[in-house]
C-alpha atoms as a PDB file:
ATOM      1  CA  UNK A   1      94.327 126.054 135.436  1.00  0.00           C
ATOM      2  CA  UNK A   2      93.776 129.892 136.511  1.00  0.00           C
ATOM      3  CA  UNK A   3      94.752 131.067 139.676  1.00  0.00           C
ATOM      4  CA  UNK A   4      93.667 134.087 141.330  1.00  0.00           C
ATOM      5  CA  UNK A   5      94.585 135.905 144.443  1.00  0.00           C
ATOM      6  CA  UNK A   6      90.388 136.809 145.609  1.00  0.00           C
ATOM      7  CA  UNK A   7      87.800 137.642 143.494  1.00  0.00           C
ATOM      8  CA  UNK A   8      88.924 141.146 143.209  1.00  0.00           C
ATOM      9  CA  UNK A   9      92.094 139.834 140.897  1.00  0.00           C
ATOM     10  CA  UNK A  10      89.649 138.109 138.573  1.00  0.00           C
ATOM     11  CA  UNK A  11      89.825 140.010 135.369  1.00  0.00           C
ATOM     12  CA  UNK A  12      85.997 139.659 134.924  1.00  0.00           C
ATOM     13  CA  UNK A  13      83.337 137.539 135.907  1.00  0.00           C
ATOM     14  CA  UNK A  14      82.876 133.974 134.510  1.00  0.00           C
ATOM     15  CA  UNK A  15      80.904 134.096 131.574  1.00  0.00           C
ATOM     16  CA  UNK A  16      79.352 130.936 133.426  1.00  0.00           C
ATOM     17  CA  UNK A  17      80.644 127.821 135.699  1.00  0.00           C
ATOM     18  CA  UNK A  18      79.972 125.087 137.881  1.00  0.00           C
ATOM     19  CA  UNK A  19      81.206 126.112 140.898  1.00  0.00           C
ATOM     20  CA  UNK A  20      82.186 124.923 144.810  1.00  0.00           C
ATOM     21  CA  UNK A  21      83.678 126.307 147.551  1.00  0.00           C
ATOM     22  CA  UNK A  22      85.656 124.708 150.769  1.00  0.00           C
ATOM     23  CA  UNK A  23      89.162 124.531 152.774  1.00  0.00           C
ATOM     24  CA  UNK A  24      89.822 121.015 150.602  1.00  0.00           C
ATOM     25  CA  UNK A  25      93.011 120.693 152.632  1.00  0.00           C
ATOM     26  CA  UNK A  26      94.809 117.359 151.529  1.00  0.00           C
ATOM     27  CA  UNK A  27      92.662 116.687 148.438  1.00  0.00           C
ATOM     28  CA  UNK A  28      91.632 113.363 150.453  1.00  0.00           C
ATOM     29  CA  UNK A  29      88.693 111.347 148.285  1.00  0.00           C
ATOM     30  CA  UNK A  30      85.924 113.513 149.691  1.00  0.00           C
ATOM     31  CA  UNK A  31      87.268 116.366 148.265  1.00  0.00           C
ATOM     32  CA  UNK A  32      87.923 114.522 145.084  1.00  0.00           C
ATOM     33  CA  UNK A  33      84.442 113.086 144.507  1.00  0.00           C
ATOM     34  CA  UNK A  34      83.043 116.469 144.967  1.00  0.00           C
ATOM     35  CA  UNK A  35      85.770 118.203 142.285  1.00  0.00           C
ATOM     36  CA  UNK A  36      85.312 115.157 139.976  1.00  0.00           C
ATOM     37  CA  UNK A  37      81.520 115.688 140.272  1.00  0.00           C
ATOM     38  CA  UNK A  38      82.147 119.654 139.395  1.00  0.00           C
ATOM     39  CA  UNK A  39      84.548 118.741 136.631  1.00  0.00           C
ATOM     40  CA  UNK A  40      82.275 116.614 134.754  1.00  0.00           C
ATOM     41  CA  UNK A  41      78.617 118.963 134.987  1.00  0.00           C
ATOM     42  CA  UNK A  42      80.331 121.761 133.751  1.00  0.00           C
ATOM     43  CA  UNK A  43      82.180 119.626 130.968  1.00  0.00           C
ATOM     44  CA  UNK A  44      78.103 118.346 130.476  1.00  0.00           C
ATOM     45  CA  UNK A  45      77.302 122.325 130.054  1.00  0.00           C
ATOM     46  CA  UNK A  46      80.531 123.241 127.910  1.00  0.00           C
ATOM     47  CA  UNK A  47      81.337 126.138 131.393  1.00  0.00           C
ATOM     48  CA  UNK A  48      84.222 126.681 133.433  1.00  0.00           C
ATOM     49  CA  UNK A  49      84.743 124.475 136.161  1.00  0.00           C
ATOM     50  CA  UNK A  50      85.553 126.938 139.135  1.00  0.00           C
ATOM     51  CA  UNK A  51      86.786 126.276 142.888  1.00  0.00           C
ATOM     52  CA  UNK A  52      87.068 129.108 145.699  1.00  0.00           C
ATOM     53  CA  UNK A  53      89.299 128.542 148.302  1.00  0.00           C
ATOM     54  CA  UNK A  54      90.798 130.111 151.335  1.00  0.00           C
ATOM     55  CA  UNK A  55      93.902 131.463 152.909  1.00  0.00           C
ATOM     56  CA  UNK A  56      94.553 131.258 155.529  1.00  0.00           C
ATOM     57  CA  UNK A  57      93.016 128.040 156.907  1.00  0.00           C
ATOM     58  CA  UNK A  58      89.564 129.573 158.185  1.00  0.00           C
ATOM     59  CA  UNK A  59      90.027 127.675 161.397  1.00  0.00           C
ATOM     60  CA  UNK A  60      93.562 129.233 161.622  1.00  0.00           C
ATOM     61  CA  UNK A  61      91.882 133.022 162.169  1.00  0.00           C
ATOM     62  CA  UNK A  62      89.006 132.077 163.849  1.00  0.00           C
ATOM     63  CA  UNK A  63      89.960 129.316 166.329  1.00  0.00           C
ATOM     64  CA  UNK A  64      93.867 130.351 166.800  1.00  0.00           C
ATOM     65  CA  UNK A  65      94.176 128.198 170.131  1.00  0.00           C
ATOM     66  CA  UNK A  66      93.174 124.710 167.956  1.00  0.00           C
ATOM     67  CA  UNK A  67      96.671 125.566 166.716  1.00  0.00           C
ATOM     68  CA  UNK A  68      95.368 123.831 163.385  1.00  0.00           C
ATOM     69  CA  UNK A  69      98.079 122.506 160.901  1.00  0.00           C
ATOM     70  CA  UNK A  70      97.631 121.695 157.232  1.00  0.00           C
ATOM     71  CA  UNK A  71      97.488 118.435 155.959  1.00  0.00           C
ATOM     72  CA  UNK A  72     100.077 119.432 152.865  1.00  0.00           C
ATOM     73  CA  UNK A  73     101.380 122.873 152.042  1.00  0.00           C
ATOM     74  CA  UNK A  74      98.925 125.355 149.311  1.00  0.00           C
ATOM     75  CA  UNK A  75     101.666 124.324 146.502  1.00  0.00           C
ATOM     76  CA  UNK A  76     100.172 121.081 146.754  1.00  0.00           C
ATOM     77  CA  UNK A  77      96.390 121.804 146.785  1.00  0.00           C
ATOM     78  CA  UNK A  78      96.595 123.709 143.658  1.00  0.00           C
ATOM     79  CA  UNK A  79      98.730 120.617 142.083  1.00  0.00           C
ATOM     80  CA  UNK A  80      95.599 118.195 142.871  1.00  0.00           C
ATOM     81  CA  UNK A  81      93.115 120.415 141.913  1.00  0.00           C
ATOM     82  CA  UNK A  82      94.850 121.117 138.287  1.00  0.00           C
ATOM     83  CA  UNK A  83      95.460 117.581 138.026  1.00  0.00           C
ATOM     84  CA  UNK A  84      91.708 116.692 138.514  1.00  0.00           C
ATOM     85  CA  UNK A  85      91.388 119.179 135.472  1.00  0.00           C
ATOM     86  CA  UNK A  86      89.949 122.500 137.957  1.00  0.00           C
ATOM     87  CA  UNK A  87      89.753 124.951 135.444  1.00  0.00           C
ATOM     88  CA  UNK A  88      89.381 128.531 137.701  1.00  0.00           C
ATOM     89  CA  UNK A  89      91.006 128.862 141.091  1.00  0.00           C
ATOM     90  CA  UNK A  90      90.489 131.795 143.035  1.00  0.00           C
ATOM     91  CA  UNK A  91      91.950 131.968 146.746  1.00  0.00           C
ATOM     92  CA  UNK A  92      90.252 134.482 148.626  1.00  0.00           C
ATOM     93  CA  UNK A  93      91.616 135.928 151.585  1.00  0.00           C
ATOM     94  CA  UNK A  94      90.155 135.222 154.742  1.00  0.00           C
ATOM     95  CA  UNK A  95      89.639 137.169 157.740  1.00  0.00           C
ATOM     96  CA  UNK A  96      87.595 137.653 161.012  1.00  0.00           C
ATOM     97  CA  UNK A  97      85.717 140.502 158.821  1.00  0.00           C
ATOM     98  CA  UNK A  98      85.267 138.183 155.680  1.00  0.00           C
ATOM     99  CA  UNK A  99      83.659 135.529 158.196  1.00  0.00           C
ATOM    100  CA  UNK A 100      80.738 137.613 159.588  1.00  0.00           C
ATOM    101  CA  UNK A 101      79.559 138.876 155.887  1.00  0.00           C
ATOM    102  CA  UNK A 102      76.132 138.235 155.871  1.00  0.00           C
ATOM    103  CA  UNK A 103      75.140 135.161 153.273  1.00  0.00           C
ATOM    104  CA  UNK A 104      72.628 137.051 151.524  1.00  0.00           C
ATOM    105  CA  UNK A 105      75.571 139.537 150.522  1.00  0.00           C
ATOM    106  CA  UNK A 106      78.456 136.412 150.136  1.00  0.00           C
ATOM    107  CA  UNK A 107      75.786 134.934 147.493  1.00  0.00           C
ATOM    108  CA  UNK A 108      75.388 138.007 145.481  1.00  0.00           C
ATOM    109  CA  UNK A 109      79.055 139.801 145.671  1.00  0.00           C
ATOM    110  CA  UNK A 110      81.057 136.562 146.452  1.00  0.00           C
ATOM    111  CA  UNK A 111      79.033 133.894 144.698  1.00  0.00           C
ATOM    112  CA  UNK A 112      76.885 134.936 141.711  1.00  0.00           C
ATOM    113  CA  UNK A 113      78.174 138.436 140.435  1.00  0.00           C
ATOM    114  CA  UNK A 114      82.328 136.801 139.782  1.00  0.00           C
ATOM    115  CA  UNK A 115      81.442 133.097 138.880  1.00  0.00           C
ATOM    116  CA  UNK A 116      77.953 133.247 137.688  1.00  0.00           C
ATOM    117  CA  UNK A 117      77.337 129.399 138.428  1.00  0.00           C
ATOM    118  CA  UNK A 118      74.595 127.205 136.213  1.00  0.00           C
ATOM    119  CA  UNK A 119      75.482 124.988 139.206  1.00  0.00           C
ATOM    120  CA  UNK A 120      76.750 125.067 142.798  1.00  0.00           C
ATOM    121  CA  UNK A 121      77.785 121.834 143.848  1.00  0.00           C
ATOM    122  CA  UNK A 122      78.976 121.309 147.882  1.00  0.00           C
ATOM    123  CA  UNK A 123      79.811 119.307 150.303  1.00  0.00           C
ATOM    124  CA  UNK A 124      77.041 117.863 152.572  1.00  0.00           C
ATOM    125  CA  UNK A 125      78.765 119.927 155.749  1.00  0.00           C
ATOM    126  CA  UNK A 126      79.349 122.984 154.145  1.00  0.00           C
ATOM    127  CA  UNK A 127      77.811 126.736 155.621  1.00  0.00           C
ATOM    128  CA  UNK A 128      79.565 129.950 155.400  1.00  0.00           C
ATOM    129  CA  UNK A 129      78.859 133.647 156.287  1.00  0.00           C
ATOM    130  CA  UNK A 130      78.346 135.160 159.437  1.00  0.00           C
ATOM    131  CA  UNK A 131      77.397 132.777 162.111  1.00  0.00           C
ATOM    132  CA  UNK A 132      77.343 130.307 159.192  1.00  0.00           C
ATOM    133  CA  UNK A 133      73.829 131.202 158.654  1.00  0.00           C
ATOM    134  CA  UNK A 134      74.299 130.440 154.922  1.00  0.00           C
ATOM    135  CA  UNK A 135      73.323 126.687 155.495  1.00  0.00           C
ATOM    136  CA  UNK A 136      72.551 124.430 152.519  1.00  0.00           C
ATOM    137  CA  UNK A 137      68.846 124.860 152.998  1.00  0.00           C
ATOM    138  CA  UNK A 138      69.340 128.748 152.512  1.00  0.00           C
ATOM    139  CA  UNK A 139      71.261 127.665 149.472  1.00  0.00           C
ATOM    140  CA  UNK A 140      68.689 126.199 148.181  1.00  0.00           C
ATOM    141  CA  UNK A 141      66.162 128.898 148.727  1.00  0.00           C
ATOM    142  CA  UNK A 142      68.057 131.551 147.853  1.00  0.00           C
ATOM    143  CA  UNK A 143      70.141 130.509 144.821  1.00  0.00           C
ATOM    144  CA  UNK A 144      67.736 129.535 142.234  1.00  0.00           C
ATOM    145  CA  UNK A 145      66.532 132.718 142.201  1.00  0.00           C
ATOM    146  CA  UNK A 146      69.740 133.538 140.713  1.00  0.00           C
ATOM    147  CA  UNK A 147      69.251 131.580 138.181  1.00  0.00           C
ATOM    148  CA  UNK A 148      71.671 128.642 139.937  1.00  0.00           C
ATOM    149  CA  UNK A 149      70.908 125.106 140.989  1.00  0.00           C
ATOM    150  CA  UNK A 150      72.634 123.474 143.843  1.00  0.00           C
ATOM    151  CA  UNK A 151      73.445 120.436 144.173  1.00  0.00           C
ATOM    152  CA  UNK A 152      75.383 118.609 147.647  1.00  0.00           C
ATOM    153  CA  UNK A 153      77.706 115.627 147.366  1.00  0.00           C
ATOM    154  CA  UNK A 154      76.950 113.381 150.558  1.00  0.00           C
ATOM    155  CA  UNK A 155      79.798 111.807 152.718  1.00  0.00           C
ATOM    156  CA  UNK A 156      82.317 109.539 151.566  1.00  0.00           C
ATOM    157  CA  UNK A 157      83.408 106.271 153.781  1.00  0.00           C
ATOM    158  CA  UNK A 158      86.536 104.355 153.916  1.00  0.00           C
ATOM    159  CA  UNK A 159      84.717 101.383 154.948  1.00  0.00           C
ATOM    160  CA  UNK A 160      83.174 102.072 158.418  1.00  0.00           C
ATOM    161  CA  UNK A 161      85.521 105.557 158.341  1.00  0.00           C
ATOM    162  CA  UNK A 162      83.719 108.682 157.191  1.00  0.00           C
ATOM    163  CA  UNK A 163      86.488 110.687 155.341  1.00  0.00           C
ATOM    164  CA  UNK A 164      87.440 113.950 156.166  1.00  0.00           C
ATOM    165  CA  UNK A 165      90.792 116.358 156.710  1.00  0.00           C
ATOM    166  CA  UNK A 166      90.096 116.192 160.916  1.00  0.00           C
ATOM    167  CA  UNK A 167      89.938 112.190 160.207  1.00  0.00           C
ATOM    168  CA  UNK A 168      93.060 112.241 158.232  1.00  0.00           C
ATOM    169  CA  UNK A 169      95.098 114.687 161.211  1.00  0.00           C
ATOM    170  CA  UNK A 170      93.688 111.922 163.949  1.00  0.00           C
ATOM    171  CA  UNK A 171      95.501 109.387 162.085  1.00  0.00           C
ATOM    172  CA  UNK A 172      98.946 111.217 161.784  1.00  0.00           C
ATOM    173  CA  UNK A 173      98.719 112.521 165.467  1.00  0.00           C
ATOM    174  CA  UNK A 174      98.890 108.590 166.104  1.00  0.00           C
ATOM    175  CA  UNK A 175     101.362 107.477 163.256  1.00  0.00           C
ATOM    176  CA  UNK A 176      98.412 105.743 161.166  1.00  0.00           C
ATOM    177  CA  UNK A 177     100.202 106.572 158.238  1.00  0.00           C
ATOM    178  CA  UNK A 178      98.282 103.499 156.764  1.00  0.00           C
ATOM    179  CA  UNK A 179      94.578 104.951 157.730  1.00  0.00           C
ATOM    180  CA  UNK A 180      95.774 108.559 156.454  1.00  0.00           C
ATOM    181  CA  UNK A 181      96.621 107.088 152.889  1.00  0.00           C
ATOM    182  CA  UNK A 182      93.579 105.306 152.695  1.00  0.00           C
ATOM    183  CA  UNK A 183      91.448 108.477 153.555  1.00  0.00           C
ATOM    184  CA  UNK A 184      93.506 110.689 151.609  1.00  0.00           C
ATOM    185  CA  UNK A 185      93.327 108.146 148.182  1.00  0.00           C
ATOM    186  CA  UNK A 186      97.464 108.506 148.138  1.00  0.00           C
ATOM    187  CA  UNK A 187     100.215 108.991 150.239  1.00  0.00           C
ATOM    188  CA  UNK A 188     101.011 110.835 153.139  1.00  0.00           C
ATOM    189  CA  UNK A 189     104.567 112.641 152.542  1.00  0.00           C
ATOM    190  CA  UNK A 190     107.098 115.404 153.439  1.00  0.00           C
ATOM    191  CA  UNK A 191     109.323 117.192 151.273  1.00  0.00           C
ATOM    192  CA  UNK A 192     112.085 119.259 152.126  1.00  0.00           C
ATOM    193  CA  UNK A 193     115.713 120.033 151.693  1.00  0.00           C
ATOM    194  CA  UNK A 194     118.507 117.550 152.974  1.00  0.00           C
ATOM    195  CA  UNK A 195     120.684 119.219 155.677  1.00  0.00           C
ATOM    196  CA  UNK A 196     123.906 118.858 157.999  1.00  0.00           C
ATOM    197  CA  UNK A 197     122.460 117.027 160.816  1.00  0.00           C
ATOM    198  CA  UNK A 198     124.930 115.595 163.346  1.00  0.00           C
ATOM    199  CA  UNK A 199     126.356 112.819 161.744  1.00  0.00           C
ATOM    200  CA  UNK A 200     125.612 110.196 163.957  1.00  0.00           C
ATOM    201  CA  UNK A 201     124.348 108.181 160.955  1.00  0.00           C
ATOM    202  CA  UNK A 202     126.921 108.015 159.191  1.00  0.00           C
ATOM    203  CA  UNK A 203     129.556 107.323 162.522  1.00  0.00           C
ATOM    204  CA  UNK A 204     127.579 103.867 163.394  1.00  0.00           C
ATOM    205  CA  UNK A 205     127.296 102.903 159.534  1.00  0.00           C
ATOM    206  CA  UNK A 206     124.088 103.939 158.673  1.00  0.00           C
ATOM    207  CA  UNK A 207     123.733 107.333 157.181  1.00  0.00           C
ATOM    208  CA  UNK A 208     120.704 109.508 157.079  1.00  0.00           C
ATOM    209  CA  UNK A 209     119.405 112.278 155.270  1.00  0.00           C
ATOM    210  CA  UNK A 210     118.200 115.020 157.453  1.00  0.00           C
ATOM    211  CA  UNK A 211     115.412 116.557 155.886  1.00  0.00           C
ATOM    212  CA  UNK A 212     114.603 120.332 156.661  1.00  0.00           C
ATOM    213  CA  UNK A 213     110.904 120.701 155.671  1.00  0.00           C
ATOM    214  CA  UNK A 214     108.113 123.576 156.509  1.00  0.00           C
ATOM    215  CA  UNK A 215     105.265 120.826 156.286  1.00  0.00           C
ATOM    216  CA  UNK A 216     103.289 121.893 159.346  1.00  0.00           C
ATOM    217  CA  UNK A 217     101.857 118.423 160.016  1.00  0.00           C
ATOM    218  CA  UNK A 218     104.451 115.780 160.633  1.00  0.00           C
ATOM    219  CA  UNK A 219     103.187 111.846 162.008  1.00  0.00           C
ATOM    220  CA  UNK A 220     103.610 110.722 165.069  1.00  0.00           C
ATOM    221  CA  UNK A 221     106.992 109.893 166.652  1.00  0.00           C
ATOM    222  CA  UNK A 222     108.512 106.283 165.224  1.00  0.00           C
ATOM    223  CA  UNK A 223     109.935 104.649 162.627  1.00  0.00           C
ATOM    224  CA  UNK A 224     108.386 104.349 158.896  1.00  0.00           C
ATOM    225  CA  UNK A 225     108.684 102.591 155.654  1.00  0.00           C
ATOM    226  CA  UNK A 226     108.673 105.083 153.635  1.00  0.00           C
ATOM    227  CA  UNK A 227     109.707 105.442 149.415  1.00  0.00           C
ATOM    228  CA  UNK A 228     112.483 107.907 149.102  1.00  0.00           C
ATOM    229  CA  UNK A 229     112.137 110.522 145.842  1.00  0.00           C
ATOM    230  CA  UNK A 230     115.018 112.341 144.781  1.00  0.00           C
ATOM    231  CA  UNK A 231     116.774 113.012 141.240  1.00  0.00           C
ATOM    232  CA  UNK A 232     114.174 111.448 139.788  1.00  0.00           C
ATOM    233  CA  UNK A 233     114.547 107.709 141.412  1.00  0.00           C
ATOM    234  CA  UNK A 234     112.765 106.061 144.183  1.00  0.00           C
ATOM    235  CA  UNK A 235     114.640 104.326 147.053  1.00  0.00           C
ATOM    236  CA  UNK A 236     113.496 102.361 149.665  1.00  0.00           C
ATOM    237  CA  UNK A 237     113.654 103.748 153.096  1.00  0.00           C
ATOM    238  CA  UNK A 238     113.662 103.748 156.928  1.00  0.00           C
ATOM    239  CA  UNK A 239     112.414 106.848 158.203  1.00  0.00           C
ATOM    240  CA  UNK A 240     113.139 107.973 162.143  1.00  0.00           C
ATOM    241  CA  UNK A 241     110.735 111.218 163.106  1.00  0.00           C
ATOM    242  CA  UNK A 242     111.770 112.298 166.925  1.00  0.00           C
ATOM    243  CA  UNK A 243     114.382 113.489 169.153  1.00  0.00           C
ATOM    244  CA  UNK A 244     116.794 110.850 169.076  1.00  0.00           C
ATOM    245  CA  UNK A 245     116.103 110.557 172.682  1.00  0.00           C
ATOM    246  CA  UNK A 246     119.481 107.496 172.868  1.00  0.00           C
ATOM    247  CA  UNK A 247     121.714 110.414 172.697  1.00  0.00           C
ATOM    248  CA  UNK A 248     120.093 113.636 173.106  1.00  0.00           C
ATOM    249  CA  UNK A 249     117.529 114.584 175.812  1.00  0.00           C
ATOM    250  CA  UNK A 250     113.726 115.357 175.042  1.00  0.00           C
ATOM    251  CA  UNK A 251     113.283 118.769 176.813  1.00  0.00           C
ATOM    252  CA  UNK A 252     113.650 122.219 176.180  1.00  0.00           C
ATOM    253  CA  UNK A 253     110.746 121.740 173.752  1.00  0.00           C
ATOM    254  CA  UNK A 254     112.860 120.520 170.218  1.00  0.00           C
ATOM    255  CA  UNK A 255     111.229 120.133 167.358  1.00  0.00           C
ATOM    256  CA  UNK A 256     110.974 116.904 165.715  1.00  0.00           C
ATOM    257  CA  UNK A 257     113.791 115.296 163.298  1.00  0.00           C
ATOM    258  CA  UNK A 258     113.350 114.028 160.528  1.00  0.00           C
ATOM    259  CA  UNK A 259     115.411 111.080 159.671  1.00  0.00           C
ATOM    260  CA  UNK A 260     115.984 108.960 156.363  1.00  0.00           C
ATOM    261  CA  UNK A 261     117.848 106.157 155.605  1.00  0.00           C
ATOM    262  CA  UNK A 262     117.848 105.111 151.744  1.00  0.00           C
ATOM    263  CA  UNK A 263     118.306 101.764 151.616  1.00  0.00           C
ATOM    264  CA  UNK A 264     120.885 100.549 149.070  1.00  0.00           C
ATOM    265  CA  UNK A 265     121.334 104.140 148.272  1.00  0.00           C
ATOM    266  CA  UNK A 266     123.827 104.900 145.504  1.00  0.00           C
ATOM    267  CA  UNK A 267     124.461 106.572 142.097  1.00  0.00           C
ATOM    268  CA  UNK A 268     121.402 106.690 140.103  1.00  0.00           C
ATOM    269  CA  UNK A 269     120.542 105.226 136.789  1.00  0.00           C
ATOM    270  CA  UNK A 270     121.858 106.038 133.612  1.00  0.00           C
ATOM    271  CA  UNK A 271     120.042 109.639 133.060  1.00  0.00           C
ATOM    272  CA  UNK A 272     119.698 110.055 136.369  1.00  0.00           C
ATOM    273  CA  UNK A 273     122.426 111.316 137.616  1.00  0.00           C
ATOM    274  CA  UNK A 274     123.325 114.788 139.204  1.00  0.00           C
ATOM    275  CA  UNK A 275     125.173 117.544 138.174  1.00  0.00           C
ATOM    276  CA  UNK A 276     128.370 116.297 140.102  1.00  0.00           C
ATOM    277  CA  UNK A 277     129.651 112.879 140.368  1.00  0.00           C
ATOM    278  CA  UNK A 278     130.158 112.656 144.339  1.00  0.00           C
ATOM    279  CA  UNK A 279     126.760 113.687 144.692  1.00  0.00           C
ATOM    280  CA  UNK A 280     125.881 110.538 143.892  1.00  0.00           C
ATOM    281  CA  UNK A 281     126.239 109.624 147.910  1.00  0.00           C
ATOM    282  CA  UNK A 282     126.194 113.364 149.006  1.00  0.00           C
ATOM    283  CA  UNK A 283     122.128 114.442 149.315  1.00  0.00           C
ATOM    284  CA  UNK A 284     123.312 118.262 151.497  1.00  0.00           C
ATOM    285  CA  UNK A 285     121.040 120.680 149.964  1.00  0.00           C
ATOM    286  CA  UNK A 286     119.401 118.263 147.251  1.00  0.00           C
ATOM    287  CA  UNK A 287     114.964 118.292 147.333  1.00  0.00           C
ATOM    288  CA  UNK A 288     114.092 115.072 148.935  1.00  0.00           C
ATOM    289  CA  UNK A 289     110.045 113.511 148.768  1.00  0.00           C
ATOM    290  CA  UNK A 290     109.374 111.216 151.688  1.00  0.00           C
ATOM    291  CA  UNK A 291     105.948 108.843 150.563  1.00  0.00           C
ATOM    292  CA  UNK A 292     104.721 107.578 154.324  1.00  0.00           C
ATOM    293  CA  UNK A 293     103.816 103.446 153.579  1.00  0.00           C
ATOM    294  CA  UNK A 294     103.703 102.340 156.851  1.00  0.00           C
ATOM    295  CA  UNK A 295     104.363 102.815 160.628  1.00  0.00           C
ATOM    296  CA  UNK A 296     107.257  99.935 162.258  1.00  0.00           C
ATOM    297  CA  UNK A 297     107.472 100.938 165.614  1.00  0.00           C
ATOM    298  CA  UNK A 298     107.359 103.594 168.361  1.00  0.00           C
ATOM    299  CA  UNK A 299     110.799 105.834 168.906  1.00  0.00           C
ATOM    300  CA  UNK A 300     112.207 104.596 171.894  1.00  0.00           C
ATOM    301  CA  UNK A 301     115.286 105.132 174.137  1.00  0.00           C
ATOM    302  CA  UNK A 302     117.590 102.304 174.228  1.00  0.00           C
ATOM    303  CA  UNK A 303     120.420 101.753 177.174  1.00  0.00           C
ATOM    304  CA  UNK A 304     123.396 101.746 174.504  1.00  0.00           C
ATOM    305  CA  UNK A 305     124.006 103.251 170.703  1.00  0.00           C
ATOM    306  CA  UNK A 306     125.402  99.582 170.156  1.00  0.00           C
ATOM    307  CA  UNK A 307     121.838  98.662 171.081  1.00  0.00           C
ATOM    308  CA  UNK A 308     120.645 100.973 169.127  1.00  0.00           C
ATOM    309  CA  UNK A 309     122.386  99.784 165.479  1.00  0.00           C
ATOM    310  CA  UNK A 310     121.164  96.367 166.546  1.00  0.00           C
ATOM    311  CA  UNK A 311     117.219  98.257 166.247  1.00  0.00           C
ATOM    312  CA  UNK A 312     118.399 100.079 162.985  1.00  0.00           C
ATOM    313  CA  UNK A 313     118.813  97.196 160.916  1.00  0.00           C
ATOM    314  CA  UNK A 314     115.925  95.652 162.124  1.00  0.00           C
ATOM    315  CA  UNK A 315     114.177  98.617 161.055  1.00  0.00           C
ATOM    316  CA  UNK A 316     115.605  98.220 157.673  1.00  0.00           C
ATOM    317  CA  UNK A 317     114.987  94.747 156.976  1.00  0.00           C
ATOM    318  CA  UNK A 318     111.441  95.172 158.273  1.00  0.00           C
ATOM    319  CA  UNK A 319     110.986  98.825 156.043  1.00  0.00           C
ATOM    320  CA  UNK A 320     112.154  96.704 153.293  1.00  0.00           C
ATOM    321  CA  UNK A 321     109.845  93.391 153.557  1.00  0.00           C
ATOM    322  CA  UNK A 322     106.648  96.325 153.963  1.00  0.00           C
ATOM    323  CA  UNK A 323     107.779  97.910 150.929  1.00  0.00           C
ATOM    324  CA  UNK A 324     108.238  94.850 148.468  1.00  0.00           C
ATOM    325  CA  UNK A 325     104.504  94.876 147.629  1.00  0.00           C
END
């Protein structure tokens, strides 16, 4: 797949393509229908298949105080959209003054003159240009006479559930981790770099991995089963997000922790193993993937951190039974 920085990067127009534009933050299976659908008409008419994005987040620069965060990072959108076989990526850059062009002038300049679509295929919700006058109906007066046909991909459900990204962030701000995965067609996960935390873990006999992430969107506070990803093996795991609130105290406005305990965790297979030999139990400063399964319990406080350990392997047993299937 191509990538461009904005149309101006691209080194010429598209000779032709099937083409569609959107945020598509987290890839979740409406997005996918609608890139399947673009992949396979322009393998049908032997084009490019082409995708224009944005950065940042539209909502991010014109409705600052929704304090929007991502689903997963822009690393990650480009990595579904090559693997659904995308074969042009431009992201343009947006802005307050790229949201009031006027559609008539997005169609010609941002539209029809760099990907020269046979086809424009969107979503059933989309509009852009200044107050997103360019509707699908003016898509489908104006574009033909540019020699493109357009074509809108309707809704998909999860059952009674209509998908969509705002769908998706309702069921994290809750700890739905189930719901999300179902909406997004895989799973919810973090990924970051294992860090000194305070060592509590390890003091009452369970160690954790403290993971250090810049995902902007983390679940709700509690405890998940969660698969573990790092040097190339999966591990079962309990995962705490929170404060900690049994030892530390919740104010002064702390950001969340991120907590993982890999259950059985020890050297890794044959092949497997990392570049020193007490790494095998030492994660500092190794890349860790945390795949969200399922949500145990709400974090709570409890009166003792004997208590406490009692809870932990609770959690564990219970993380463990959830992830046998």
């Amino acid at each position: 797949m191509q990538v461009y920085q904005g149309i101006r990067n691209l080194p010429s127009p598209l000779s032709s393509s099937v083409l569609t534009i959107g945020n598509f933050d987290g890839v979740h299976l409406g997005h996918r229908a609608l890139i399947e659908r673009v992949v396979a008409r322009a393998q049908e008419k032997g084009v490019s298949s082409a995708v224009m994005t944005f950065e940042p987040h539209p909502v991010k620069v014109l409705y600052p105080d929704r304090h929007l965060h991502r689903i997963f990072d822009l690393d990650d959108q480009c990595h579904q959209l090559e693997r659904l076989g995308v074969d042009v990526l431009v992201i343009e850059p947006f802005s307050r003054e790229f949201s009031q062009l006027e559609p008539e002038r997005y169609l010609l300049e941002w539209i029809y003159r760099p990907f020269v679509p046979e086809t424009l295929i969107v979503g059933y919700d989309f509009s852009f240009g200044a107050n997103r006058r360019g509707s699908i109906d003016f898509l489908k007066e104006h574009a033909p006479n540019l020699g493109c046909r357009v074509e809108v991909v309707p809704p998909v459900k999860v059952g009674e559930v209509l998908v969509s990204s705002s769908r998706i962030r309702q069921a994290l701000e809750v700890g739905d981790v189930s719901l999300a995965n179902q909406l997004l067609g895989r799973s919810f996960y973090l990924k970051g770099i294992v860090e000194r935390g305070a060592g509590r873990g390890r003091t009452i006999g369970v160690p954790t991995a403290n993971l250090h992430t810049s995902a902007e969107t983390l679940p709700a506070r509690g405890v998940y089963a969660a698969w573990a990803e790092v040097w190339g093996t999966r591990w079962k795991a309990a995962v705490n997000v929170g404060w900690n609130p049994t030892f530390v105290s919740e104010s002064a406005g702390r950001a969340l922790s991120v907590e993982a305990h890999l259950i059985g965790f020890g050297p890794s297979p044959a092949g497997l193993m990392p570049p020193t030999s007490d790494a095998s139990t030492n994660l500092y400063g190794e890349t860790i993937k945390l795949e969200f399964v399922q949500r145990l319990r709400s974090e709570k406080k409890f009166a003792s951190p004997g208590e406490l350990v009692q809870q932990i392997h609770l959690d564990i047993d219970s993380a463990s039974r959830a992830l046998e299937g």
